[in-house]
PDB file of N, CA and C in Angstrom:
ATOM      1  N   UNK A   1      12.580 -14.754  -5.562  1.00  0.00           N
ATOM      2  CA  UNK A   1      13.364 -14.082  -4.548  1.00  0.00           C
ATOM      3  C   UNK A   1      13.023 -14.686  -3.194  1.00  0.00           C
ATOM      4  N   UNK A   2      13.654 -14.667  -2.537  1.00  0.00           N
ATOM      5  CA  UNK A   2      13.795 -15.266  -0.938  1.00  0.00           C
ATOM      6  C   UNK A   2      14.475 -14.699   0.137  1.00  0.00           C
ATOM      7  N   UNK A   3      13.644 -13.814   0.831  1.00  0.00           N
ATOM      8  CA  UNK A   3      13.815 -13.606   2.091  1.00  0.00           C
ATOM      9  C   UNK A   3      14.661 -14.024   3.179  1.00  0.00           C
ATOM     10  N   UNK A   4      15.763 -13.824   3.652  1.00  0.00           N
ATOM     11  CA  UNK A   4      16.592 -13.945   5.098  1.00  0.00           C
ATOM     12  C   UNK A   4      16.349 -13.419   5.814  1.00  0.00           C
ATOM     13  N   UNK A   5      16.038 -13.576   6.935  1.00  0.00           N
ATOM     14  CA  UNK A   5      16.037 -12.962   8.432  1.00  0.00           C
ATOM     15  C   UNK A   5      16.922 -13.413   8.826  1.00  0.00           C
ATOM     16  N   UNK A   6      17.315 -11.668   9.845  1.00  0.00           N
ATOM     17  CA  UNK A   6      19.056 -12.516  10.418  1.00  0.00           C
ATOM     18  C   UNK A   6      18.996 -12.963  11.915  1.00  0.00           C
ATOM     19  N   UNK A   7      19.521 -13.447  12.140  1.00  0.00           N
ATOM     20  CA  UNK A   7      19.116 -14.553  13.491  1.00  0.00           C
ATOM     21  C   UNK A   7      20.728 -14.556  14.643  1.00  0.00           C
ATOM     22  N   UNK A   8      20.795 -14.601  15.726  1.00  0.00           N
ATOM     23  CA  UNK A   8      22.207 -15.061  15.848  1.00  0.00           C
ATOM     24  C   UNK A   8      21.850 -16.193  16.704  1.00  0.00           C
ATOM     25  N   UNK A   9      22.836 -17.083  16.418  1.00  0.00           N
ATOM     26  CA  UNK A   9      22.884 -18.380  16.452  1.00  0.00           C
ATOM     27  C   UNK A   9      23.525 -18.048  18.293  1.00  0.00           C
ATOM     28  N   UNK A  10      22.884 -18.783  18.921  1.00  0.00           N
ATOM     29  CA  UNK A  10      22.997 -18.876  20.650  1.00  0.00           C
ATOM     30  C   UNK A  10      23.418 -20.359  21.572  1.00  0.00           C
ATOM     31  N   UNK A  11      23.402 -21.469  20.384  1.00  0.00           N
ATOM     32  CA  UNK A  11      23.228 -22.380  20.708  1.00  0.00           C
ATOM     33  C   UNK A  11      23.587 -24.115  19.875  1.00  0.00           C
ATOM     34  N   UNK A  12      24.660 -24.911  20.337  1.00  0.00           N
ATOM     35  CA  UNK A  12      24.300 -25.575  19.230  1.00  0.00           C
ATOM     36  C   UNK A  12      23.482 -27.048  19.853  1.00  0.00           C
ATOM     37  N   UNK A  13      22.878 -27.202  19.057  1.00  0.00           N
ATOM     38  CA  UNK A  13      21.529 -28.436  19.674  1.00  0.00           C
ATOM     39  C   UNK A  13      21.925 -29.920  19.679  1.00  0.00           C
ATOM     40  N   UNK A  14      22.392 -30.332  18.296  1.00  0.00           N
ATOM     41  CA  UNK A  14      22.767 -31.847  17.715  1.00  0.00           C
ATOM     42  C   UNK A  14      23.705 -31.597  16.667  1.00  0.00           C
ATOM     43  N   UNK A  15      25.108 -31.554  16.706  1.00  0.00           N
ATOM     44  CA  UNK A  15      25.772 -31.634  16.089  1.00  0.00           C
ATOM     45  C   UNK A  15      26.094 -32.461  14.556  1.00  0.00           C
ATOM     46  N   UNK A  16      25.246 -33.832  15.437  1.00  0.00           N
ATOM     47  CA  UNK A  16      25.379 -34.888  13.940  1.00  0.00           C
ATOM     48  C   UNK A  16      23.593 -34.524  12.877  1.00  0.00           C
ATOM     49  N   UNK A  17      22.873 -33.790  13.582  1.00  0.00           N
ATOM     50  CA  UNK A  17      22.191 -33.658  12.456  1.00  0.00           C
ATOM     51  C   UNK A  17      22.281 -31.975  12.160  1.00  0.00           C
ATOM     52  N   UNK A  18      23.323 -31.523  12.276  1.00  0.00           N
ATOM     53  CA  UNK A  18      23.623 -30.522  12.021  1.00  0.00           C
ATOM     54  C   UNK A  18      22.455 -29.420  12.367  1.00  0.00           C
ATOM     55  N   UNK A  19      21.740 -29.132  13.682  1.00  0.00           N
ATOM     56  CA  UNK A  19      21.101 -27.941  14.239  1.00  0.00           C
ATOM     57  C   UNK A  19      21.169 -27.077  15.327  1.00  0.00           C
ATOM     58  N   UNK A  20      20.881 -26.005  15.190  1.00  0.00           N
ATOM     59  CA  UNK A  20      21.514 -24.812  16.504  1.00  0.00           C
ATOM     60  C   UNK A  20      20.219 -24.284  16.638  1.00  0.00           C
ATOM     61  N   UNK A  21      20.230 -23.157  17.921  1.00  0.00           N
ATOM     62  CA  UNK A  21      19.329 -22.562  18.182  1.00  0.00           C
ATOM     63  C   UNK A  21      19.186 -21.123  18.106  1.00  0.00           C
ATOM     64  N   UNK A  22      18.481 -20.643  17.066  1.00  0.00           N
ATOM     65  CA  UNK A  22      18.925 -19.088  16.339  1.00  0.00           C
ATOM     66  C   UNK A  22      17.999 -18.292  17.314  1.00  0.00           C
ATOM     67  N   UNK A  23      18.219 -16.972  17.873  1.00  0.00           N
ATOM     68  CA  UNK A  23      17.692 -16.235  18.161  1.00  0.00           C
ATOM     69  C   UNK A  23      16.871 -15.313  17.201  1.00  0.00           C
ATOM     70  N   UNK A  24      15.802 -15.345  16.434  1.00  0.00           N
ATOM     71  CA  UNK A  24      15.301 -14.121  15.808  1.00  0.00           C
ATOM     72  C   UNK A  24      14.449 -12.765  16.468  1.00  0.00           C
ATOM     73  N   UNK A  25      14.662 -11.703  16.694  1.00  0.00           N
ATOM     74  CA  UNK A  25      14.124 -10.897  17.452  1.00  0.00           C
ATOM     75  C   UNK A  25      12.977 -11.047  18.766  1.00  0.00           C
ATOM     76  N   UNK A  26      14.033 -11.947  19.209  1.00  0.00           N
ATOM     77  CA  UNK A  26      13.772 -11.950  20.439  1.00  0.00           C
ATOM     78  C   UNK A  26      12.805 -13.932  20.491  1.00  0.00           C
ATOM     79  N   UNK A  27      13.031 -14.282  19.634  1.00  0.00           N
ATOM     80  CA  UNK A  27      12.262 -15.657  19.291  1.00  0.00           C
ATOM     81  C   UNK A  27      13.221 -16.702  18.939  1.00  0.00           C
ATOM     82  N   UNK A  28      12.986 -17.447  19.513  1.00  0.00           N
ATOM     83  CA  UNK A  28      14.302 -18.808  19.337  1.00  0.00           C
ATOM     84  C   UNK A  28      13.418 -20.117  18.889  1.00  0.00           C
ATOM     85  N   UNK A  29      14.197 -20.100  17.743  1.00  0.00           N
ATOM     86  CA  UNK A  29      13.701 -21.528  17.007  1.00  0.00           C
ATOM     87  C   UNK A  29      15.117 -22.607  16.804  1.00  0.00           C
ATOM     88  N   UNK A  30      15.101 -23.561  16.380  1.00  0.00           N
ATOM     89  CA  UNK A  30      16.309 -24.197  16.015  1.00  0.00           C
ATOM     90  C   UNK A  30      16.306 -24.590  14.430  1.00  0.00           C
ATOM     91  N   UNK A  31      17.212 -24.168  14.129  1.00  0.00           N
ATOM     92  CA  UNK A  31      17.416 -23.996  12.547  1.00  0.00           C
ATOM     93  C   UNK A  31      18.699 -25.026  12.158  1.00  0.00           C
ATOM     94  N   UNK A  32      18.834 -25.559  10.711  1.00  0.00           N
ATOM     95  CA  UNK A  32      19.654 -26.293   9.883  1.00  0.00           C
ATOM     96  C   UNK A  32      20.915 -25.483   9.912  1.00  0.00           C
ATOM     97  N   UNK A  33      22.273 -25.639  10.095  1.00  0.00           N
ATOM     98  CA  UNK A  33      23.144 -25.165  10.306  1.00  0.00           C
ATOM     99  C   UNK A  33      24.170 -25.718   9.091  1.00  0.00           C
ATOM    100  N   UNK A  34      23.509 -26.792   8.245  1.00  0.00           N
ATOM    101  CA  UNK A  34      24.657 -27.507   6.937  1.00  0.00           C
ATOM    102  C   UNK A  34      25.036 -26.156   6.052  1.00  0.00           C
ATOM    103  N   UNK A  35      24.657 -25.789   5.648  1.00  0.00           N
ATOM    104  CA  UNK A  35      25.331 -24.424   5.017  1.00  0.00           C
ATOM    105  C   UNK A  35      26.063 -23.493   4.983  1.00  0.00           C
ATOM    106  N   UNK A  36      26.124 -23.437   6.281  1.00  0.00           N
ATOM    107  CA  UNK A  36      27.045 -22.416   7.109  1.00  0.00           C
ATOM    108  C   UNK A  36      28.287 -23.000   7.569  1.00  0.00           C
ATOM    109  N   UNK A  37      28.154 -24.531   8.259  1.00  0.00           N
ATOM    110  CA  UNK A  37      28.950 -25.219   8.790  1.00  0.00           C
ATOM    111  C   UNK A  37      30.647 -25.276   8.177  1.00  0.00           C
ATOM    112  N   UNK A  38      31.714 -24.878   8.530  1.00  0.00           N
ATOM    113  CA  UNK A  38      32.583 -24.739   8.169  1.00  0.00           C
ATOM    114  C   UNK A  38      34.064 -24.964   9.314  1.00  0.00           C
ATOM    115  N   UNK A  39      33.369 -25.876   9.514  1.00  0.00           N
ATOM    116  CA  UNK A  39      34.297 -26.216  11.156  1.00  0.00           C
ATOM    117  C   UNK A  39      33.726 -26.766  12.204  1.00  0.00           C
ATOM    118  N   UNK A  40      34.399 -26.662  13.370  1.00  0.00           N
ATOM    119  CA  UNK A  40      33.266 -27.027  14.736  1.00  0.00           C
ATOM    120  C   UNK A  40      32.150 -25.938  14.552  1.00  0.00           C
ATOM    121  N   UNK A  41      31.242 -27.137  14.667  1.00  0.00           N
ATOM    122  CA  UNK A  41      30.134 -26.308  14.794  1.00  0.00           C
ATOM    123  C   UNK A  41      30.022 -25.060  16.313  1.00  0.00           C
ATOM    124  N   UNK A  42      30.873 -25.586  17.649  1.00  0.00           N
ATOM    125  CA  UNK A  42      30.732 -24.686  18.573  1.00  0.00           C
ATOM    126  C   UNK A  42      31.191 -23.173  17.759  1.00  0.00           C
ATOM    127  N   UNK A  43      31.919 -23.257  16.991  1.00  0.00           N
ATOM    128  CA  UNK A  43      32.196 -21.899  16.518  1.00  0.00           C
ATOM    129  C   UNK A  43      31.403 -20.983  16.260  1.00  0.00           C
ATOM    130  N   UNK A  44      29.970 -21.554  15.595  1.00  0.00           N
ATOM    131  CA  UNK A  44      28.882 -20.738  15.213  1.00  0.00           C
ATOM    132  C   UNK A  44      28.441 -19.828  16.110  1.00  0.00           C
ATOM    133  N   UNK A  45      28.455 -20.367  17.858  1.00  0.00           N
ATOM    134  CA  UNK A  45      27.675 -19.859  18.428  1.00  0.00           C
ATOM    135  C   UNK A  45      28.188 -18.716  18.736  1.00  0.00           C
ATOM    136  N   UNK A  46      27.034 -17.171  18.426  1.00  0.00           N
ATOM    137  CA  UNK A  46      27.232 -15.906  18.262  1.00  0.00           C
ATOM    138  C   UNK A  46      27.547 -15.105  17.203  1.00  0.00           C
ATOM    139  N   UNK A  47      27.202 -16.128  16.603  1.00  0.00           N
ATOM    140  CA  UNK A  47      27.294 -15.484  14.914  1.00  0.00           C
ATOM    141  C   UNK A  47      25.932 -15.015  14.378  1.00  0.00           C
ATOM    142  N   UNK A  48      26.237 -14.672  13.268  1.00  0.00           N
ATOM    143  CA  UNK A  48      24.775 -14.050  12.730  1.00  0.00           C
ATOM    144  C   UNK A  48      24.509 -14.514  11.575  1.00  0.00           C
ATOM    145  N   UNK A  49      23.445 -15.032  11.191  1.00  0.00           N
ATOM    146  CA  UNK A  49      23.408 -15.669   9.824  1.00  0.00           C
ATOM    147  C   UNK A  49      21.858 -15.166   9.543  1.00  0.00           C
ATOM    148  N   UNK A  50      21.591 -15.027   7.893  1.00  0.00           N
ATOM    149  CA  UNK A  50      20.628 -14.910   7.361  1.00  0.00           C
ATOM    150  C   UNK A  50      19.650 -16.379   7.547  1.00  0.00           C
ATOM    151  N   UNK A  51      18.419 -16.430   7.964  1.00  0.00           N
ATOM    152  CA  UNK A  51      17.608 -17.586   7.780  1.00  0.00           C
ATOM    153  C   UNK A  51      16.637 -17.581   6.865  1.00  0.00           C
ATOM    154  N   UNK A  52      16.436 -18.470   6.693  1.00  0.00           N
ATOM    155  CA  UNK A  52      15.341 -18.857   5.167  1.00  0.00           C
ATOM    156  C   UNK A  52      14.921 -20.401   5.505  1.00  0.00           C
ATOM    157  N   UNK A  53      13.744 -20.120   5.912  1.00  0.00           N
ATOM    158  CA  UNK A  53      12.780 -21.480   6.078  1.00  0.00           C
ATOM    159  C   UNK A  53      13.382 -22.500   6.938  1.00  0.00           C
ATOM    160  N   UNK A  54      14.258 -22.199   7.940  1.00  0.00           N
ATOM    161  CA  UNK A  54      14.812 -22.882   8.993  1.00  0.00           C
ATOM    162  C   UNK A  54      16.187 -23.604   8.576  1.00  0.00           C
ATOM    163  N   UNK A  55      16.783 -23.106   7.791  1.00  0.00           N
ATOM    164  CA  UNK A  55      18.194 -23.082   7.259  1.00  0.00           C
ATOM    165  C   UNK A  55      19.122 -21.575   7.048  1.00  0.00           C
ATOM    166  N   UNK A  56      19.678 -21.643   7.791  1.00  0.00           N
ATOM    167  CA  UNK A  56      21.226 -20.762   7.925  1.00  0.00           C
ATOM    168  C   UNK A  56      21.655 -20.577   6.677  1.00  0.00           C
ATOM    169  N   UNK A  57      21.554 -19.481   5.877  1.00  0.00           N
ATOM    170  CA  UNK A  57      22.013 -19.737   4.363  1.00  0.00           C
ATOM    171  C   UNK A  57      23.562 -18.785   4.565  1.00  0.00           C
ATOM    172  N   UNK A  58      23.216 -17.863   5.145  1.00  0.00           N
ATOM    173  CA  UNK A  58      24.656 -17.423   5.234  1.00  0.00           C
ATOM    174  C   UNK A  58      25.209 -16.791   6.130  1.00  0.00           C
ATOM    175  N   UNK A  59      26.430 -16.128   6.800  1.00  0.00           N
ATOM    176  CA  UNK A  59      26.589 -15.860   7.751  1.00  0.00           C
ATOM    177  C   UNK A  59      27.044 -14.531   7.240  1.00  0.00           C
ATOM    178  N   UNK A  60      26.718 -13.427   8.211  1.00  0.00           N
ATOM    179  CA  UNK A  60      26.633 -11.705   8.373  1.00  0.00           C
ATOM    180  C   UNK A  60      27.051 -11.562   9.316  1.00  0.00           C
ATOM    181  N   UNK A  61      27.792  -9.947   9.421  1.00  0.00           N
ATOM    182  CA  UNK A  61      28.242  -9.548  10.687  1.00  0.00           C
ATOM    183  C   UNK A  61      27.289  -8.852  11.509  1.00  0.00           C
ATOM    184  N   UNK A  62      27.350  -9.112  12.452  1.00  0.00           N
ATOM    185  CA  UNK A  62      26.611  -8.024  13.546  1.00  0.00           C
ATOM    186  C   UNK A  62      25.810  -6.785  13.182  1.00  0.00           C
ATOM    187  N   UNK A  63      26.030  -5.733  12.061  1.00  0.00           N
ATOM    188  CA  UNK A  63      26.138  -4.635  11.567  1.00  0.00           C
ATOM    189  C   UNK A  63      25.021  -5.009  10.673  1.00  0.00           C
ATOM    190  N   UNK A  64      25.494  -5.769   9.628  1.00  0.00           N
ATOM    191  CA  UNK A  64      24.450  -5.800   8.423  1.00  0.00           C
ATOM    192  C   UNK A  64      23.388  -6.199   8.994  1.00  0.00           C
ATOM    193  N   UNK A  65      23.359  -7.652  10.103  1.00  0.00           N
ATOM    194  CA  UNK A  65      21.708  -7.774  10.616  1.00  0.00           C
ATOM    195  C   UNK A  65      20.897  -6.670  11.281  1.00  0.00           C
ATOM    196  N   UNK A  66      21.833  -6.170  12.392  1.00  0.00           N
ATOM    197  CA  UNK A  66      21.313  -4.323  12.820  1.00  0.00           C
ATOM    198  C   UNK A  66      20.596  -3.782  11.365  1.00  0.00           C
ATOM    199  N   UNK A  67      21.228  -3.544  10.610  1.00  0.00           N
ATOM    200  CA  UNK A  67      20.512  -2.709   9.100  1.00  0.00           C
ATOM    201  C   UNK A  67      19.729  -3.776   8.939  1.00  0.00           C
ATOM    202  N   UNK A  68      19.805  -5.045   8.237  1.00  0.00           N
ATOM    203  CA  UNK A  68      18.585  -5.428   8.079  1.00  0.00           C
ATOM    204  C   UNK A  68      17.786  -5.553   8.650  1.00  0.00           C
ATOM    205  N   UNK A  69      17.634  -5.722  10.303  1.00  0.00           N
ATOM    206  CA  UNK A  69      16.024  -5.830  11.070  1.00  0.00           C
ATOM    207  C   UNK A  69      15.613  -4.209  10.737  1.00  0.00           C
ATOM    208  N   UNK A  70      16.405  -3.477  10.419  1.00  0.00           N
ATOM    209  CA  UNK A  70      15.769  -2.175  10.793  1.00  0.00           C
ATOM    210  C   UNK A  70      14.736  -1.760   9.604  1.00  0.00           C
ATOM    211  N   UNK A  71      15.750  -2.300   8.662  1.00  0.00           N
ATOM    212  CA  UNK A  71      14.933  -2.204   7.225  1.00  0.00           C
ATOM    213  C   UNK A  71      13.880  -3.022   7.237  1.00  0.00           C
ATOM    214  N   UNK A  72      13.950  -4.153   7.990  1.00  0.00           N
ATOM    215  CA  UNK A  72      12.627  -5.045   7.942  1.00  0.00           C
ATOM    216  C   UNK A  72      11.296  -4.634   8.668  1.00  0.00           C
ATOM    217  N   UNK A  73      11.774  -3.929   9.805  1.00  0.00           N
ATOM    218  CA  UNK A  73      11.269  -2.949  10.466  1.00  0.00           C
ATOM    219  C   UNK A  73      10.412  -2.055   9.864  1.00  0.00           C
ATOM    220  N   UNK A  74      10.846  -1.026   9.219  1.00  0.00           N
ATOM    221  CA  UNK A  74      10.451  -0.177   8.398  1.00  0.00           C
ATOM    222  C   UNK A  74       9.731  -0.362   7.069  1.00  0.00           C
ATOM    223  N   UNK A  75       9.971  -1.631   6.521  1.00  0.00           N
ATOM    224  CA  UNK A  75       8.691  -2.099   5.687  1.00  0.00           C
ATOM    225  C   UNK A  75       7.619  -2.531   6.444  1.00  0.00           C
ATOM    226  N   UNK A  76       7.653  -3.278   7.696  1.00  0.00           N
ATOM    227  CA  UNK A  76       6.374  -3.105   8.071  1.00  0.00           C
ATOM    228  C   UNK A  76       5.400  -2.027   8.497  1.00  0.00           C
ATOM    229  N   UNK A  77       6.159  -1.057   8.935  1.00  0.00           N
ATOM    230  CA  UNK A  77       5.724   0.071   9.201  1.00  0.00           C
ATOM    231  C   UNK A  77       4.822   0.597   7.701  1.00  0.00           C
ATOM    232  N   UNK A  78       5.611   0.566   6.664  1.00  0.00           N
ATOM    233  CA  UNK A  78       5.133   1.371   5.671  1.00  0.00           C
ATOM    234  C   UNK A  78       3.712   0.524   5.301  1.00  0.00           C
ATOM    235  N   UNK A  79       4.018  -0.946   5.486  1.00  0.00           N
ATOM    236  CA  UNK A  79       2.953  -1.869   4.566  1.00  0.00           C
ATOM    237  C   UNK A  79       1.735  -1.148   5.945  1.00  0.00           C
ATOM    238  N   UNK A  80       1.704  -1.351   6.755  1.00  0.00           N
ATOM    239  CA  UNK A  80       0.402  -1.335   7.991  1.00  0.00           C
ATOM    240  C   UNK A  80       0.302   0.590   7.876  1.00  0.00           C
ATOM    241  N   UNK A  81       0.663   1.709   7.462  1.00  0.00           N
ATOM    242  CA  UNK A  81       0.323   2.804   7.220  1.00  0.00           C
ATOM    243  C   UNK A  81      -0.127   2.763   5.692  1.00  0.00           C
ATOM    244  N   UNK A  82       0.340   1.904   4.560  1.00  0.00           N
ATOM    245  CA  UNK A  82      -0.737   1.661   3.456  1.00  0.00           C
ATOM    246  C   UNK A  82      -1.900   1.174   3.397  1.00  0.00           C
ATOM    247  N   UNK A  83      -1.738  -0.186   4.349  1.00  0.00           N
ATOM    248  CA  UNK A  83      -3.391  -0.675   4.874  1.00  0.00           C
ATOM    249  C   UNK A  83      -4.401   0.083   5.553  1.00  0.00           C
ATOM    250  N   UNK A  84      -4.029   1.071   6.577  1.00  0.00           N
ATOM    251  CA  UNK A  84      -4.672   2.142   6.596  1.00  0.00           C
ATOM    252  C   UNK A  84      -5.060   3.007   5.966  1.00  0.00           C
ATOM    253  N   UNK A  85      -4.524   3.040   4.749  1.00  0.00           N
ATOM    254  CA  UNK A  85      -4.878   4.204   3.727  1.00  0.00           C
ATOM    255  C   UNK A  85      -5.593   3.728   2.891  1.00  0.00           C
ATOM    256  N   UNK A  86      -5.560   1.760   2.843  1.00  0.00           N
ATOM    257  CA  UNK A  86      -6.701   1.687   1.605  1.00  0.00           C
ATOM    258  C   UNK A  86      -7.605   0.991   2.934  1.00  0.00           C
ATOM    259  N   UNK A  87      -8.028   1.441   3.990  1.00  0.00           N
ATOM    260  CA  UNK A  87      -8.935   1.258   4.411  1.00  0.00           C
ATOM    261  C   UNK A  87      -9.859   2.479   4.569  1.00  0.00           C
ATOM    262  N   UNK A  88      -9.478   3.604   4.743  1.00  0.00           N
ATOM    263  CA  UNK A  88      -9.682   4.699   5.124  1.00  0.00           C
ATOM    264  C   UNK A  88     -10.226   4.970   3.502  1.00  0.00           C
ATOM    265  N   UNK A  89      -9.313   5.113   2.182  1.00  0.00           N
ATOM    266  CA  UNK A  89     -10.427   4.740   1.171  1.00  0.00           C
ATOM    267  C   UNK A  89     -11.733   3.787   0.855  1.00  0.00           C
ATOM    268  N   UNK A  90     -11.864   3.024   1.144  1.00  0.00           N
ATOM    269  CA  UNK A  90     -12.738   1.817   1.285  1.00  0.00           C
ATOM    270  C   UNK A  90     -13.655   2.828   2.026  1.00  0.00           C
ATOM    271  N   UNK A  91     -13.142   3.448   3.310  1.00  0.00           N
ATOM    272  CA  UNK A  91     -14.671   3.870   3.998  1.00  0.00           C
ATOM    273  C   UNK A  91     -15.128   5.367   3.275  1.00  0.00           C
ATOM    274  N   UNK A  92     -14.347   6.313   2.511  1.00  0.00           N
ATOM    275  CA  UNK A  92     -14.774   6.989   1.425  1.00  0.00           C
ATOM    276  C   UNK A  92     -15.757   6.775   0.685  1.00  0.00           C
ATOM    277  N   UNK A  93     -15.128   5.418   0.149  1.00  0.00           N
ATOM    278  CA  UNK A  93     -16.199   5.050  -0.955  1.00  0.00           C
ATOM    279  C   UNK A  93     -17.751   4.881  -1.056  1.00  0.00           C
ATOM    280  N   UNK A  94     -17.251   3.885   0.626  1.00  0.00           N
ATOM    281  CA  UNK A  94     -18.496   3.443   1.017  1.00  0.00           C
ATOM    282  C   UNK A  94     -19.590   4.332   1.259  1.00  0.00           C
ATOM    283  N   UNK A  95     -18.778   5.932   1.754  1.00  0.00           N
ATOM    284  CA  UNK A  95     -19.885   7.099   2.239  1.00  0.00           C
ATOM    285  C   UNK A  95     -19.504   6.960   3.897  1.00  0.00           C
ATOM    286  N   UNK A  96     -18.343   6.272   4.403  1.00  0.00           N
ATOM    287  CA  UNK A  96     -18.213   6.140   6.152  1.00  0.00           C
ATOM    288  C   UNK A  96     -17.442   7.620   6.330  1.00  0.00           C
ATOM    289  N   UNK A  97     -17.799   8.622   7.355  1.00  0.00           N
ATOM    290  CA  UNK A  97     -16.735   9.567   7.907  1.00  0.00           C
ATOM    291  C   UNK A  97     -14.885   8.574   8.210  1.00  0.00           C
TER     292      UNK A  97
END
């Protein structure tokens, strides 16, 4: 399984090697755009696409990336309130208040 983060594309960089510059929450990297590419590339810019390892795998609307950061959001939340809980066991064990 493989992970997308959705990104919106802000920028396009080099056309002939096909790269743009994705915004991910609040972080701008420049990502592979061959996948997505389906025209002038100026078209991309303001779109939203899923990323995976610095390639654009697909393009999403506005909406679904909103739900997905949020959901992505919210697993971190849950994973860092589980790490607390098997730390807080750990100091049980150990005999720590």
């Amino acid at each position: 399984m493989c992970l997308g983060i959705p990104g919106q594309i802000v920028a396009i960089t080099d056309v002939d090697r096909m790269m743009a510059m994705a915004e991910v929450s609040g972080v701008r990297r420049e990502i592979n755009i061959a996948c997505v590419l389906d025209g002038p590339a100026e078209l991309l810019v303001g779109k939203w696409a899923l990323i995976h390892v610095g390639f654009a795998m697909s393009l999403i609307d506005e909406e679904e990336a909103a739900e997905t950061l949020r959901a992505l959001q919210e697993l971190g939340e849950a994973q860092e309130a589980l790490e607390a809980m098997a730390e807080g066991q750990k100091a049980l064990e150990e005999g720590k208040p």
